[in-house]
Each structure stands twice: as structure tokens, then as C-alpha cells.
Protein backbone atom coordinates (compact mmCIF):
# COMPACT_ATOMS: atom_id res chain seq x y z
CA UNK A 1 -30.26 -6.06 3.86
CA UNK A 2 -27.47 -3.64 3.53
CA UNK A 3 -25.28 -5.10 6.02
CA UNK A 4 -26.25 -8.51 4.53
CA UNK A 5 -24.97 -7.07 0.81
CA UNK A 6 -22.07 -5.69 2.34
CA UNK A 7 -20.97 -9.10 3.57
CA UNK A 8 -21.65 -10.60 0.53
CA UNK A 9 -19.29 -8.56 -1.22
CA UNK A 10 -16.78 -9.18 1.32
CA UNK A 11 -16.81 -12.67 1.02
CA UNK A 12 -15.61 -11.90 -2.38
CA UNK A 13 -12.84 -9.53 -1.55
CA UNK A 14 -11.71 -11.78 0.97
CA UNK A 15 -11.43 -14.98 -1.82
CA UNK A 16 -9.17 -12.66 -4.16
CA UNK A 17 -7.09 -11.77 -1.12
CA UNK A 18 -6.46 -15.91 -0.29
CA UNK A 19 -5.86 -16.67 -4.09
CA UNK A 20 -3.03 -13.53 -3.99
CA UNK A 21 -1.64 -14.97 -0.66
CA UNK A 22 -1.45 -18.36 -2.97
CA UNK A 23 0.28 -16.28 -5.79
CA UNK A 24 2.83 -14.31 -3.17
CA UNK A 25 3.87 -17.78 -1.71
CA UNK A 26 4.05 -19.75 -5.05
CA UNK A 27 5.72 -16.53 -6.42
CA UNK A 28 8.19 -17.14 -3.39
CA UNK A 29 9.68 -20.19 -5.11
CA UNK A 30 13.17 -20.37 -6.45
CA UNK A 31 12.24 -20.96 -9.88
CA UNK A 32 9.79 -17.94 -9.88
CA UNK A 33 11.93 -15.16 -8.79
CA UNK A 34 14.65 -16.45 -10.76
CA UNK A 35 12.43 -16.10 -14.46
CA UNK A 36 11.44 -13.12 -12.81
CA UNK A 37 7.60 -13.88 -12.84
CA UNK A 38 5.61 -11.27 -10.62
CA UNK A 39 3.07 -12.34 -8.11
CA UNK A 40 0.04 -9.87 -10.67
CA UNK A 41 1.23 -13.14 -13.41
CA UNK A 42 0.59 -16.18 -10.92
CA UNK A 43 -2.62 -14.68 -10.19
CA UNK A 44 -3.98 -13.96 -13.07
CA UNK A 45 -3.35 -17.56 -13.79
CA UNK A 46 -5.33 -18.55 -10.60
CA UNK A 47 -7.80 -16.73 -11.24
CA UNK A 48 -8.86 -18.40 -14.35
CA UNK A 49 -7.99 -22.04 -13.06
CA UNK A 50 -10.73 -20.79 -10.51
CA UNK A 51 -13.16 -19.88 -12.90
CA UNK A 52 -12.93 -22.82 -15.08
CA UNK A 53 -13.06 -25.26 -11.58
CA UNK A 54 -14.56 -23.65 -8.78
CA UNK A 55 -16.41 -20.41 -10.34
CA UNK A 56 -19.96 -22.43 -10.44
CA UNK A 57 -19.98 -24.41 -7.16
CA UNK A 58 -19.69 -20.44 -5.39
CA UNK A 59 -22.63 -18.32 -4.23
CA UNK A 60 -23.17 -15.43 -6.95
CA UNK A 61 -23.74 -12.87 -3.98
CA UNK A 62 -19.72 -13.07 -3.79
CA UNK A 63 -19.44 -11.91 -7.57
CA UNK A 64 -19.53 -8.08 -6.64
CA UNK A 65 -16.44 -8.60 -4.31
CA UNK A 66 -15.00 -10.01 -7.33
CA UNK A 67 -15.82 -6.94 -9.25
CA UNK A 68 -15.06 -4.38 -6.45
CA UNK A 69 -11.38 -5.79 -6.67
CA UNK A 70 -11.28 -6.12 -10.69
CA UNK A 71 -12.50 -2.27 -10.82
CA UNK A 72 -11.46 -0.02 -7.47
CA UNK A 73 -8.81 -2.18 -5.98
CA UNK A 74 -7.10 -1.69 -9.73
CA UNK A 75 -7.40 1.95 -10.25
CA UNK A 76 -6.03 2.27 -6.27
CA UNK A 77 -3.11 -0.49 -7.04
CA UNK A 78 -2.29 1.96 -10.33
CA UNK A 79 -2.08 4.95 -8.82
CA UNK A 80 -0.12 3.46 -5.78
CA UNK A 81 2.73 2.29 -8.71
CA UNK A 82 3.50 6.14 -8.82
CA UNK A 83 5.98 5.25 -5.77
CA UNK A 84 8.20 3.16 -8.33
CA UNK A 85 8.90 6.26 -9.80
CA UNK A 86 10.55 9.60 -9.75
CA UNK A 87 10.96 12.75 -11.70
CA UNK A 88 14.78 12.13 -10.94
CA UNK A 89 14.81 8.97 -12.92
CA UNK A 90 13.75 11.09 -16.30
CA UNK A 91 16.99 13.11 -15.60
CA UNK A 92 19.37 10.26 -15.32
CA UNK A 93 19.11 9.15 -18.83
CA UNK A 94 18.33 12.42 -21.06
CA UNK A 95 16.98 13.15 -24.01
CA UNK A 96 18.28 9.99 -25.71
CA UNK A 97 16.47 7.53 -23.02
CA UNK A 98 13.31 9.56 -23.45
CA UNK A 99 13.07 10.68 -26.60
CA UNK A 100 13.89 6.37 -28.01
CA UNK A 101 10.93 5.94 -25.64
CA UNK A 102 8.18 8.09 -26.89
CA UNK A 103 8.84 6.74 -30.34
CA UNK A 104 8.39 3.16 -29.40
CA UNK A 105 5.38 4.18 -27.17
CA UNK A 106 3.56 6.02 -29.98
CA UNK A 107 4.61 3.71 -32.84
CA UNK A 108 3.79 0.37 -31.31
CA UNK A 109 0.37 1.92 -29.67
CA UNK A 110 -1.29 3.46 -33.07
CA UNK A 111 0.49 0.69 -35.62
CA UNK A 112 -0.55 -2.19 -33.07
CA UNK A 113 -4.28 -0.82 -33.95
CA UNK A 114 -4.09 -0.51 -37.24
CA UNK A 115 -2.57 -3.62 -37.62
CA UNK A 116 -5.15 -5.53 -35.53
CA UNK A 117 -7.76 -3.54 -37.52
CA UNK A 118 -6.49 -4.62 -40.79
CA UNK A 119 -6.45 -8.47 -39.25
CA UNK A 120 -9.98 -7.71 -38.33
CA UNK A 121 -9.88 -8.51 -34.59
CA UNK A 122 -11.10 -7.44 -31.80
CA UNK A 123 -10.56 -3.67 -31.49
CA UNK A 124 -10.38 -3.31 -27.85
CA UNK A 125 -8.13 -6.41 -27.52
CA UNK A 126 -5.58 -5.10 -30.18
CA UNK A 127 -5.69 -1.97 -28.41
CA UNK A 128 -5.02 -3.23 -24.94
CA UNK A 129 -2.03 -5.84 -26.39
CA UNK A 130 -0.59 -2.91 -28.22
CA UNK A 131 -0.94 -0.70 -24.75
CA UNK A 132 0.48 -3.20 -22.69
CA UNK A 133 3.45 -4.17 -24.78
CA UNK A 134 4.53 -0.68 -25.60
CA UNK A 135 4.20 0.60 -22.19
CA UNK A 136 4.94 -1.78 -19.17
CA UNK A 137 2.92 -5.04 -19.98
CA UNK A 138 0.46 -5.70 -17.83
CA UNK A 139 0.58 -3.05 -15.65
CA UNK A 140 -0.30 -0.82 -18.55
CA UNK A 141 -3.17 -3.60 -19.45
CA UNK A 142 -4.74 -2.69 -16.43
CA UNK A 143 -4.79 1.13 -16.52
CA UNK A 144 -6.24 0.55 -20.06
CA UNK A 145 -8.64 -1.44 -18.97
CA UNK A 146 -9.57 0.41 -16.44
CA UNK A 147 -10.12 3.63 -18.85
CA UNK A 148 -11.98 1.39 -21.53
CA UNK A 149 -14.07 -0.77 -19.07
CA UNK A 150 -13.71 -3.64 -21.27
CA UNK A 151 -14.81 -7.40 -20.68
CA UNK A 152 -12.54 -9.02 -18.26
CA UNK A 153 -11.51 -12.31 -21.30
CA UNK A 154 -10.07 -9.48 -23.36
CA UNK A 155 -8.09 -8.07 -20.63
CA UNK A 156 -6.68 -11.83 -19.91
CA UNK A 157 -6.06 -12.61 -23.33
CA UNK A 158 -3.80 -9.64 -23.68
CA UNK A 159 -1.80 -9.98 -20.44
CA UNK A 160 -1.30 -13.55 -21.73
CA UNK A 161 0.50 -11.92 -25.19
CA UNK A 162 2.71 -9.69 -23.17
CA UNK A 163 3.94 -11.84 -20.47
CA UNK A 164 4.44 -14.60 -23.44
CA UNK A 165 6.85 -12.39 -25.38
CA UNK A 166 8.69 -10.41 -22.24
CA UNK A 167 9.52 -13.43 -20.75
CA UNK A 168 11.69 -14.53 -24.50
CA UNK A 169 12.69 -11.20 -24.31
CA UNK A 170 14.39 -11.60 -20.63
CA UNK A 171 16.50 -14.88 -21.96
CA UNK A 172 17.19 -13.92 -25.14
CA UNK A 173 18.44 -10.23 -24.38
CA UNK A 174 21.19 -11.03 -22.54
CA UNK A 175 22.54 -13.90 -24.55
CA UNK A 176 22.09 -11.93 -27.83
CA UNK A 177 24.24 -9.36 -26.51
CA UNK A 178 26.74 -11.67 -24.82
CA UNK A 179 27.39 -13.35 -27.87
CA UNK A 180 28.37 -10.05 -30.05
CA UNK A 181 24.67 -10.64 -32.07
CA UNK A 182 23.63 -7.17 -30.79
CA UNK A 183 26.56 -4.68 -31.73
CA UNK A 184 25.92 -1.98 -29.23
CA UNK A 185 27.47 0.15 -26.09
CA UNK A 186 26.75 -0.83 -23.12
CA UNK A 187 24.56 2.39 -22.85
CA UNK A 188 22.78 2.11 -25.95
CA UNK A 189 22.52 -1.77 -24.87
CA UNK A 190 20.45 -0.10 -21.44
CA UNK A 191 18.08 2.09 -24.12
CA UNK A 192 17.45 -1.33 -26.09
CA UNK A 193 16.73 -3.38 -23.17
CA UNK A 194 14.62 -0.58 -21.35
CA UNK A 195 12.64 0.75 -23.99
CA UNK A 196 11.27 -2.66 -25.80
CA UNK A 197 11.01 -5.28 -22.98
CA UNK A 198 7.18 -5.77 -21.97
CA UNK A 199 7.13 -5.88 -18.13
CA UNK A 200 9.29 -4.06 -15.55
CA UNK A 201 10.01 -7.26 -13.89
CA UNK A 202 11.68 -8.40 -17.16
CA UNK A 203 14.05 -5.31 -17.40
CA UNK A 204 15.03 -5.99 -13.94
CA UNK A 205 15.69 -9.58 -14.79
CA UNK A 206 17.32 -8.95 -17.93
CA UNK A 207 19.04 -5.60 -16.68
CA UNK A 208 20.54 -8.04 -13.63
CA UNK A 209 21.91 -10.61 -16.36
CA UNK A 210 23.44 -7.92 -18.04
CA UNK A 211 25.48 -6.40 -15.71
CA UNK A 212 26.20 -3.47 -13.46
CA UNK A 213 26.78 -1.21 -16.17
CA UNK A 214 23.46 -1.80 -18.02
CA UNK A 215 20.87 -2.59 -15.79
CA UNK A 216 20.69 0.39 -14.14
CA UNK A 217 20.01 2.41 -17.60
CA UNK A 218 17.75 -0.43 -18.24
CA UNK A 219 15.81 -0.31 -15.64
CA UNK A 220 15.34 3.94 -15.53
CA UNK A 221 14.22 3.86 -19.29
CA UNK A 222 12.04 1.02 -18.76
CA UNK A 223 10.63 3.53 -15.73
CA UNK A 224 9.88 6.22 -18.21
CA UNK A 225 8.38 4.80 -20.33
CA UNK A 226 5.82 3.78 -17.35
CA UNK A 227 5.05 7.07 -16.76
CA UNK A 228 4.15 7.40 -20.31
CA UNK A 229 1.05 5.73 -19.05
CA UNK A 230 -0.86 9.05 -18.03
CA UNK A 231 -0.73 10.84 -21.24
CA UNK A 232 -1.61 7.94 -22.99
CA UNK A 233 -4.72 7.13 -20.45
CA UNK A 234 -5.66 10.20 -21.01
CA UNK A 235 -5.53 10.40 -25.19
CA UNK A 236 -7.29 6.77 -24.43
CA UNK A 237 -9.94 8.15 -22.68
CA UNK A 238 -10.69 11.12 -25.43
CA UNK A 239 -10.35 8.72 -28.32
CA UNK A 240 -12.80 6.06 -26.41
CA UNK A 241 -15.68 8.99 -25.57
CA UNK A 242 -15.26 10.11 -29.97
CA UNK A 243 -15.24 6.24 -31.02
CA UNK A 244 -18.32 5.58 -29.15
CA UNK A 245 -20.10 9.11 -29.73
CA UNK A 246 -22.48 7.47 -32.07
CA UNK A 247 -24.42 5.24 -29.41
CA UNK A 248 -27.95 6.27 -28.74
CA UNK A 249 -26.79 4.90 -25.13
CA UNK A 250 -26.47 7.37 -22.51
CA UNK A 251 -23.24 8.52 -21.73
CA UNK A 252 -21.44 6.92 -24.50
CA UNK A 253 -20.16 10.17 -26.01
CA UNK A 254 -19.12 11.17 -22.47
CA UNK A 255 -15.32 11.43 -21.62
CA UNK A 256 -14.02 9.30 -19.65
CA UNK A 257 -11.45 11.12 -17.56
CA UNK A 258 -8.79 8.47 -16.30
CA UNK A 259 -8.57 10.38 -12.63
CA UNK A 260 -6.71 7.57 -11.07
CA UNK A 261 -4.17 8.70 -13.88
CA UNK A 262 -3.63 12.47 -12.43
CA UNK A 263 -3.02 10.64 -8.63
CA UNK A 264 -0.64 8.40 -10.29
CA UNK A 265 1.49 11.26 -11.81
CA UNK A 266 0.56 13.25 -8.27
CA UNK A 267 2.70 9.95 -6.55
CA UNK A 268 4.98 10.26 -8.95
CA UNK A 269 5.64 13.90 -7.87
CA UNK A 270 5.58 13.38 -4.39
CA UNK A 271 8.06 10.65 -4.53
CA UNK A 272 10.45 12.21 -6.63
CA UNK A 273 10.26 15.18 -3.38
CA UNK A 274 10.56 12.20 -0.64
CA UNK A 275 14.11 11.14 -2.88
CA UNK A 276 15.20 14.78 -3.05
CA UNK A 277 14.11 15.28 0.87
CA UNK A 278 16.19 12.00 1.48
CA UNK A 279 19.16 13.30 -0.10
CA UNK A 280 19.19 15.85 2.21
CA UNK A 281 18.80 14.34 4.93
CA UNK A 282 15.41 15.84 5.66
CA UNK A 283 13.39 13.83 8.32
CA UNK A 284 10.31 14.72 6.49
CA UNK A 285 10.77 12.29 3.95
CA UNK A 286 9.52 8.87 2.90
CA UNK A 287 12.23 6.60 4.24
CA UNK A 288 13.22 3.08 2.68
CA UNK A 289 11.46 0.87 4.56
CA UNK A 290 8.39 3.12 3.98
CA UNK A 291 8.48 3.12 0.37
CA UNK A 292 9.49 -1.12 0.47
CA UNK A 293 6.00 -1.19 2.50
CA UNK A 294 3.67 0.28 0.10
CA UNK A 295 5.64 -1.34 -2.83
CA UNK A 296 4.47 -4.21 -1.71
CA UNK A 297 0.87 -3.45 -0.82
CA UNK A 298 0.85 -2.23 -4.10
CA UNK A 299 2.04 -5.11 -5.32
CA UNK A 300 -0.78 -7.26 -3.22
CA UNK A 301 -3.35 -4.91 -4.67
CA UNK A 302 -2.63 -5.61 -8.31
CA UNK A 303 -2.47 -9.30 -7.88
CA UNK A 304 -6.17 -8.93 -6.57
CA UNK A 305 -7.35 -7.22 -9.45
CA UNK A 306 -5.40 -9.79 -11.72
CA UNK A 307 -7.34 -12.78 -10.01
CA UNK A 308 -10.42 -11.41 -10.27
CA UNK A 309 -9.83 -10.62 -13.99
CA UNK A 310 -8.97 -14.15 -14.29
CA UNK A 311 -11.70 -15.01 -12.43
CA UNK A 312 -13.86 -13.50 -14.71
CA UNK A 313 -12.10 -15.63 -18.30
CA UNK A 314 -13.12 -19.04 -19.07
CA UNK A 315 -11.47 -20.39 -21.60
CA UNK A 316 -14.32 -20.39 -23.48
CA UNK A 317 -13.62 -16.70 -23.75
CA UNK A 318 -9.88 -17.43 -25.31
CA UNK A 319 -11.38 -19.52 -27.78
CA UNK A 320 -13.46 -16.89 -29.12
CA UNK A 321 -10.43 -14.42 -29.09
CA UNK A 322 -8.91 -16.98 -31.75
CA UNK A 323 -5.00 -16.88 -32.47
CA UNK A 324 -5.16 -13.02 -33.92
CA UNK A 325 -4.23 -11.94 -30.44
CA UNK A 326 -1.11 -13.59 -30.63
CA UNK A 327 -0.08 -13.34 -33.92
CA UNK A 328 -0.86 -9.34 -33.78
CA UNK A 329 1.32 -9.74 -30.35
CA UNK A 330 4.22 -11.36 -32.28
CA UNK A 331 4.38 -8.46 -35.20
CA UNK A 332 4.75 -5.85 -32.28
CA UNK A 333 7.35 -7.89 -31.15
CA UNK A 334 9.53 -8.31 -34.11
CA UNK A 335 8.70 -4.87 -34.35
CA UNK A 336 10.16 -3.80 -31.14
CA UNK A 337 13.45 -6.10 -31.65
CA UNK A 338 14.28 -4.49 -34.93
CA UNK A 339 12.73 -1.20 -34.80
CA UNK A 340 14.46 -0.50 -30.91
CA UNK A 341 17.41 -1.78 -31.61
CA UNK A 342 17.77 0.68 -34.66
CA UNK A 343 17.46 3.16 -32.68
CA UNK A 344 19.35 2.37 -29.80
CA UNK A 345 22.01 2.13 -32.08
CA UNK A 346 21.68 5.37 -34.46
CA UNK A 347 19.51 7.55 -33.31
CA UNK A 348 20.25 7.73 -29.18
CA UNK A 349 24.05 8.34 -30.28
CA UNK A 350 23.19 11.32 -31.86
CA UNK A 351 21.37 12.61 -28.57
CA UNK A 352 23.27 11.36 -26.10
């Protein structure tokens, strides 16, 4: 019976692993990689084409496969993302980079709530659209999600807000700044870029368009500010035990501790020794090609858990959501247009 489960199950994992082969070779085309749209994006958008087709006609045994990968694959796929990332990276920009960072981070996270709150929405969807488009889109959806344990349609509906406004973001970055609309330095032009764009894949498309002397500051910000994800997993997980300590269920006062969010920052650590070890010329660390491998797993892990979030939405589910996902979505934007780019251009000056 076990053995019998256990196949099941695999069935399911093995479905999410075809529709991310589907996403990686779709992904592949030339129009794709040129809007910089991420494999974890094409999936998620499989995933629900699935559920609104196919989802019915499929044996329910196969649903906890589907659930293995929205839940464990995730956290694993998270905490592998710590090998995008070093210690050095916080170093290369300084104070400026970092401190322009935390202010978005905090101010987009807390007013995002408050705003959806005083819209009356959904509290767990304004809180994961104002996660994922302070932090690193949806990326930082995920690691919410994964500390909340909310309903898969609310997770969908807020990658959708994210990758809506990062993608504008990418185009209209670079020809705002072309064209003399944005007066800054090409440095404080990297801080902008890096510390209000939604996804990572969008700074490194917009960073690109740029130029040399921009993306790379781009890019490094946009980096911190990912691994402002732990310490804000973790708050998350404190605030979510106190909002629900008046349940009469069991364990709803309990913490949950985000542990997949102390491996991530353990990656993060060991990485930023490989790059040291490398600069040495030490043979004992992590060379290129070895990093460029579990990148990509990585990668393939996250696009699993974003089908099988998908999979999970019909769009029944967005219909209930309503437009206040969207709208809320678009405030944080115009928030993080004008509020980043005043301080890109007044306060990182004073700290660079």
C-alpha cells in the first residue's frame, strides 16, 4: 500500500518535472530570453493552463506529488538560491547600496499591508504582493509562502502583480534614463535600478540595457536586497504565530520558524568562502562550472514548485481575488518609482 502511495505521488512529481522541461524549452526561445522572462514565470503559467484543462481528467492519487513539489521542492529550491549570492557582493556597493535597500524593503513591506488593509483585501495576498515586490518578486513570493502556508490562488495572484509591473519596469528603465527623464549618475542610476525592480531577472535585463557601468551596481543591490529575505522570513514567521494566537486550533499560536531561511543564509556563507577560496586559487573551492550546475538545478526546482502552484489556481480563484490585487500592486509601484528614485538621488550621495 505504501509502495503503491509512494508511486502515486511520483506520478505527480514526475508531471511537474515534464511541464518545467516545457517551460525550460519554451523559455529557450529568442523572444523569452530577450524580455528576460525566467523559466519559474512560464511555469507558473502552465501550471494554471493545466488546471483549468487537464486538472479533472487526472487521477487525484497524483495530487500529493503536486503538493510535495509546491511545499519541499520550494523550501529546497530557496535555500539552494543562497549560491546567487555572496557576502562579497554587500561590500561592493556600501552603505549607500544597502542602507537605500532596507528602506525600500521595510517601507514597501509594512505600507503595502496597511494599504491593502485599508482597501479591505485579502490580508495574506497584500502581504505576499508587498513581499514579493519589495524583495525579489517571485522568488520572495515563494519563501513567503512557504512561511505563511497560504492557499496556492493567492500565491498565483501575487506572482502575477509582480511579474506584471517588473517586466514595465525592465523597458521603461532604460529608456527613461536614456532620454535624460531620470537625472542621475550612473551609480546612483545602479541603486535606482537595483533597489526597486521586482525580479532579479529584470535587473539583469535592465542592468544589460543600461550599460557596463550600471548593470553591475544594478545587479549587486538588486542581490542584497535578496538576502533581505531571511530577516524578513523570519519577522514573517513571528508576526504570523501573534496574528493567529487567537485560534482555538492547535498550533496556531505556534512559531513558525522559517528553517529553510537559516540554510539559505548558511549557502550564502559558504559561497561567499568558495569566491574568496577561488580568488586564491585554492583547489578547495566551488569552481564555475560547479556553481553554473546547481544554478540551474535550482532554477529547475523553482519552476516545479511554480507549476504546481499554478496547478493548484483556477481562475475561478482570480476572480474571487477581484482587481484589489492589482491596483494595491500598482500603488507599490508608483511608490517604488518615486520614492527610489528620491533616494537614489539624495540620500545615497550623502553615503556614498
Amino acid at each position: 500500500m505504501i509502495t503503491r502511495e509512494r508511486g502515486s505521488m511520483l506520478h505527480g512529481v514526475l508531471l511537474m518535472a515534464l511541464f518545467s522541461c516545457a517551460a525550460f524549452y519554451i523559455g529557450s526561445a529568442h523572444i523569452f530570453t530577450s524580455l528576460s522572462i525566467s523559466p519559474m514565470i512560464i511555469g507558473i503559467i502552465l501550471g494554471m493552463i493545466y488546471a483549468n484543462s487537464l486538472r479533472m481528467h487526472l487521477p487525484e492519487t497524483w495530487v500529493p506529488g503536486i503538493q510535495f513539489c509546491s511545499k519541499k521542492l520550494l523550501r529546497l529550491g530557496i535555500i539552494l538560491y543562497g549560491f546567487r549570492l555572496t557576502f562579497q557582493d554587500i561590500v561592493a556597493v556600501g552603505i549607500a547600496g544597502i542602507t537605500v535597500d532596507a528602506i525600500v524593503v521595510t517601507i514597501t513591506i509594512i505600507g503595502g499591508y496597511y494599504l491593502g488593509k485599508l482597501m479591505k483585501m485579502d490580508r495574506d495576498i497584500a502581504l505576499l504582493t508587498s513581499v514579493g515586490s519589495g524583495i525579489c518578486g517571485a522568488a520572495a513570493v515563494l519563501g513567503a509562502e512557504a512561511t505563511m502556508r497560504t492557499k496556492p490562488y493567492k500565491t498565483a495572484v501575487a506572482v502575477a502583480t509582480v511579474v506584471i509591473f517588473g517586466t514595465l519596469s525592465m523597458f521603461l528603465y532604460p529608456i527613461a534614463y536614456r532620454t535624460g527623464m531620470l537625472d542621475l549618475s550612473p551609480e546612483q542610476m545602479g541603486i535606482f535600478s537595483g533597489s526597486t525592480l521586482h525580479e532579479v531577472a529584470h535587473a539583469v535585463g535592465a542592468g544589460n540595457a543600461l550599460g557596463d557601468g550600471i548593470s553591475s551596481v544594478t545587479v549587486i543591490v538588486k542581490m542584497i536586497r535578496v538576502m533581505m529575505l531571511v530577516p524578513v522570513l523570519l519577522i514573517l514567521g513571528v508576526w504570523v504565530a501573534k496574528r493567529n494566537s487567537g485560534s482555538a486550533s492547535e498550533g496556531k499560536g505556534k512559531v513558525a520558524v522559517p528553517w529553510f531561511a537559516f540554510w539559505f543564509l548558511g549557502i550564502i556563507a559558504l559561497n561567499s568562502l568558495s569566491v574568496y577560496l577561488n580568488t586564491l586559487s585554492a583547489p578547495c573551492g566551488i569552481p564555475v562550472w560547479g556553481n553554473e550546475l546547481i544554478t540551474f538545478v535550482d532554477t529547475f526546482l523553482l519552476t516545479m514548485a511554480m507549476v504546481a502552484l499554478g496547478a493548484e489556481t483556477s481562475f475561478d480563484k482570480f476572480k474571487k481575488a477581484g482587481a484589489k490585487p492589482f491596483i494595491l500592486a500598482f500603488l507599490i509601484y508608483i511608490w517604488l518609482l518615486g520614492g527610489g528614485y528620491l533616494l537614489a538621488k539624495y540620500l545615497a550621495p550623502v553615503l556614498m
